[in-house]
Protein backbone atom coordinates (compact mmCIF):
# COMPACT_ATOMS: atom_id res chain seq x y z
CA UNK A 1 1.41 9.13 -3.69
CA UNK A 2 -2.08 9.41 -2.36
CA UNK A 3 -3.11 8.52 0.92
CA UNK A 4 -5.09 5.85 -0.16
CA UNK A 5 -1.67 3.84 -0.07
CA UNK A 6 -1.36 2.95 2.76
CA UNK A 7 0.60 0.09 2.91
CA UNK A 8 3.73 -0.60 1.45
CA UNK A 9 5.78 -3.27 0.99
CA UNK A 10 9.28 -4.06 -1.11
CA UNK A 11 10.61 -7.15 -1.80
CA UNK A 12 13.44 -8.59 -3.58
CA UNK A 13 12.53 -11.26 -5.99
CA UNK A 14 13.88 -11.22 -9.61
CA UNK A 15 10.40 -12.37 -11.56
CA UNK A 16 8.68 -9.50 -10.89
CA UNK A 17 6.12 -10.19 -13.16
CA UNK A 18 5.15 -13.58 -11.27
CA UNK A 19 4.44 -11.29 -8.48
CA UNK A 20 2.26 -8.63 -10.42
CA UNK A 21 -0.21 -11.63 -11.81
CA UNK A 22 -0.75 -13.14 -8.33
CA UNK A 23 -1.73 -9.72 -7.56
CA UNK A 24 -4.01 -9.59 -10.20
CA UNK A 25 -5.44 -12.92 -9.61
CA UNK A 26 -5.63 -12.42 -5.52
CA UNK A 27 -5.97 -8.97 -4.49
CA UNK A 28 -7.65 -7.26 -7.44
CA UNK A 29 -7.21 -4.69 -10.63
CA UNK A 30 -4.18 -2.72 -11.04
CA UNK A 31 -4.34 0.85 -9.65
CA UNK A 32 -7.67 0.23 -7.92
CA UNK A 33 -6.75 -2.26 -5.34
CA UNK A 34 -2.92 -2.55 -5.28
CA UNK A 35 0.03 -0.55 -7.56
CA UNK A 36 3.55 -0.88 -8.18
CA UNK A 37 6.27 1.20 -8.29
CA UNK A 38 8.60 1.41 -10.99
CA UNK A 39 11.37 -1.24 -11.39
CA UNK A 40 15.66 0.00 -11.64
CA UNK A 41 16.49 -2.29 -14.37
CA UNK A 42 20.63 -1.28 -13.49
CA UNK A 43 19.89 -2.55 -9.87
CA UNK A 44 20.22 -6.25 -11.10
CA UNK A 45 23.37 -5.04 -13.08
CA UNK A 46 24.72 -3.43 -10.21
CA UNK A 47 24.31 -5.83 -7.34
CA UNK A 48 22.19 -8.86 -9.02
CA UNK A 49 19.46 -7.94 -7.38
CA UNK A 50 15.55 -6.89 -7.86
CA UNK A 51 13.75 -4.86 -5.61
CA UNK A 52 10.38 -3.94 -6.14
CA UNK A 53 7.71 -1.97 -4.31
CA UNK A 54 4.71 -2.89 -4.10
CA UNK A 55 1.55 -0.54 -2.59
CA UNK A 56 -2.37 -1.67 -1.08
CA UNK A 57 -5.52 0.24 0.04
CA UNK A 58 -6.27 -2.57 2.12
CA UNK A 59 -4.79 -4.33 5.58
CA UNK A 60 -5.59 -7.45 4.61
CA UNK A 61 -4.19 -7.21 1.11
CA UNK A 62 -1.17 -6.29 2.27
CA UNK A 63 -0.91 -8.90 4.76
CA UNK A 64 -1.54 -11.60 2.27
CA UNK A 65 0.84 -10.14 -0.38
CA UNK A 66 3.78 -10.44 3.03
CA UNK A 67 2.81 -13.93 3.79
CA UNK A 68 2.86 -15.12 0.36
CA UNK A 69 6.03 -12.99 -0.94
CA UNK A 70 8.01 -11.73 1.54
C-alpha cells in the first residue's frame, strides 16, 4: 500500500456498505481521499462477524471516520 495511507482503521460492523457511502458523502471520492480493503465474506460464516478496513490520506478524515464508526 502506498505511503499515502496513512491511517488505518478496521471496524466491525455488518453493513459495510452504509459505511462506504458516508465516506463518500463526508470524506470524499473513493481511492483519492479514503480506500477500503477487501471484505472476507466466510468471516461472517465463520464467527458472525464483519470486519472491514478502512484507509485515509488525511488526520482529520480519519478521526471523523473513528468518532462516527468506531
Amino acid at each position: 500500500m502506498s505511503p499515502d495511507w496513512q491511517y488505518k482503521i478496521t471496524i466491525e460492523y455488518a453493513k459495510w456498505w452504509e459505511v462506504e457511502d458516508w465516506c463518500k458523502i463526508c470524506i470524499g471520492e473513493f481511492d483519492q481521499d479514503w480506500y477500503k480493503l477487501g471484505i472476507d465474506p466466510a468471516e461472517w460464516v465463520i464467527d458472525g462477524k464483519t470486519r472491514t478496513t478502512w484507509l485515509f490520506k488525511k488526520h482529520e478524515h480519519a478521526i471523523m471516520f473513528k468518532l462516527r464508526w468506531a
